[in-house]
C-alpha atoms as a PDB file:
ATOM      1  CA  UNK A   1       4.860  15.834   4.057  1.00  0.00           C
ATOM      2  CA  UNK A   2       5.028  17.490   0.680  1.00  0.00           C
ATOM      3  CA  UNK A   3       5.963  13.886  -0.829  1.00  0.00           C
ATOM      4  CA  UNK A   4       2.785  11.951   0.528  1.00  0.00           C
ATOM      5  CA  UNK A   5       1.265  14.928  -0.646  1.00  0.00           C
ATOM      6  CA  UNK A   6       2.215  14.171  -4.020  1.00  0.00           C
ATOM      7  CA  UNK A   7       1.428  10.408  -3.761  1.00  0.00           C
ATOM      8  CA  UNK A   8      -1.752  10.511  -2.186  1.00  0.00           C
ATOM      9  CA  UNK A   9      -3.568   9.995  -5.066  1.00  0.00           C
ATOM     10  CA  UNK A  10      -2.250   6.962  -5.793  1.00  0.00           C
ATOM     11  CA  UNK A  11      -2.266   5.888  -1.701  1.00  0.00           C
ATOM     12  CA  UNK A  12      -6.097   6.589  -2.171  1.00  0.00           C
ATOM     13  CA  UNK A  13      -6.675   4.262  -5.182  1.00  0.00           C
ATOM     14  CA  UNK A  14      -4.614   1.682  -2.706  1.00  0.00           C
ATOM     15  CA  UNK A  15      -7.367   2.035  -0.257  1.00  0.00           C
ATOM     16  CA  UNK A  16      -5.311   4.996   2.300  1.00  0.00           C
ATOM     17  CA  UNK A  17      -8.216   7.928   3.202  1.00  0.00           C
ATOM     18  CA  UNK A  18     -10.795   4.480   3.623  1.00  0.00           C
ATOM     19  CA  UNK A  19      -9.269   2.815   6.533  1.00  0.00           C
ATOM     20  CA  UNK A  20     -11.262   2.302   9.587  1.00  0.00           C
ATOM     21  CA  UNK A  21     -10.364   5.477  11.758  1.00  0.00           C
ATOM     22  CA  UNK A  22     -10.049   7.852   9.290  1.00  0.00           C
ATOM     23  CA  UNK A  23     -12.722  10.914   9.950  1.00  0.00           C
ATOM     24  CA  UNK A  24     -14.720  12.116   6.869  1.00  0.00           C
ATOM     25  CA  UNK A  25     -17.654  14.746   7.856  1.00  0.00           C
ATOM     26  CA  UNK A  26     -19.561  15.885   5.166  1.00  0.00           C
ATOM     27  CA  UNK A  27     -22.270  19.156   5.312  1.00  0.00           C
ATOM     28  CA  UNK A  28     -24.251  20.314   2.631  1.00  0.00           C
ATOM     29  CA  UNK A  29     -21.432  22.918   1.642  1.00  0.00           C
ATOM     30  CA  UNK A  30     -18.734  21.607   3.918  1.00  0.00           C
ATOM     31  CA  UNK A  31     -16.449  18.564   3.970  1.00  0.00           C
ATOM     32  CA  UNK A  32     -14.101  18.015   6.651  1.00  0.00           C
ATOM     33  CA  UNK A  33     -11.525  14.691   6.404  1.00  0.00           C
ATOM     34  CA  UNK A  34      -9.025  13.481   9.199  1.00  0.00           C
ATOM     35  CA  UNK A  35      -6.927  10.624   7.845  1.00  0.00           C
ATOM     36  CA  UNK A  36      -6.145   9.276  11.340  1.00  0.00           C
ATOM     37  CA  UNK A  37      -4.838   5.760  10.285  1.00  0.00           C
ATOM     38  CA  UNK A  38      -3.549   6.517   6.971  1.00  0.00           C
ATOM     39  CA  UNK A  39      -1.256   9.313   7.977  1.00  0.00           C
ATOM     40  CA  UNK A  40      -0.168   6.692  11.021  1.00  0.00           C
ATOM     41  CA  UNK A  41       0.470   4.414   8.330  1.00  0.00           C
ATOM     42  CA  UNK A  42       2.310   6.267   6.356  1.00  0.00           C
ATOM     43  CA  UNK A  43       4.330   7.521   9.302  1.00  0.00           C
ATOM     44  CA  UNK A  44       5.409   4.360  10.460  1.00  0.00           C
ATOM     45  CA  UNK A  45       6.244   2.969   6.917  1.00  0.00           C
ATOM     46  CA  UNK A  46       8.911   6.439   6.508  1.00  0.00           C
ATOM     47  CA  UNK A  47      10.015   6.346   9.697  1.00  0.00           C
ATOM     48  CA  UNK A  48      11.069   2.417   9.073  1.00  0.00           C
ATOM     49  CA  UNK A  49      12.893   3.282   5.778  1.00  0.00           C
ATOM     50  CA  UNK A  50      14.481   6.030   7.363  1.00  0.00           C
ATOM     51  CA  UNK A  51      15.543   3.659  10.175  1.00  0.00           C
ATOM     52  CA  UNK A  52      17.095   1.373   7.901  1.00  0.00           C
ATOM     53  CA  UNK A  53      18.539   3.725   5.546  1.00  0.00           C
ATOM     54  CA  UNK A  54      20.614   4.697   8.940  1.00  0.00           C
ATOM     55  CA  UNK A  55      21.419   1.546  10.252  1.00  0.00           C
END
């Protein structure tokens, strides 16, 4: 978690926090975002390494 924390800005300049299903609310003094796809994404792409890096 802390990693993709650390990479998201470049995962955002990749097009991750964009993807259709990702949640982005915004209020006058309130913005509320729910990357939905990108953190499944993500997810699937670590667990896959991990899978292979145990294989």
């Amino acid at each position: 978690l802390v990693a993709v924390g650390l990479v998201w800005p470049l995962l955002a300049k990749l097009g991750f926090g964009h993807l259709p299903g990702d949640i982005r609310i915004e209020r006058d003094d309130f913005t509320l975002f729910i990357p939905l796809t990108s953190g499944l994404i993500v997810s699937v792409v670590i667990s896959l390494i991990l899978w292979l890096l145990h294989k």
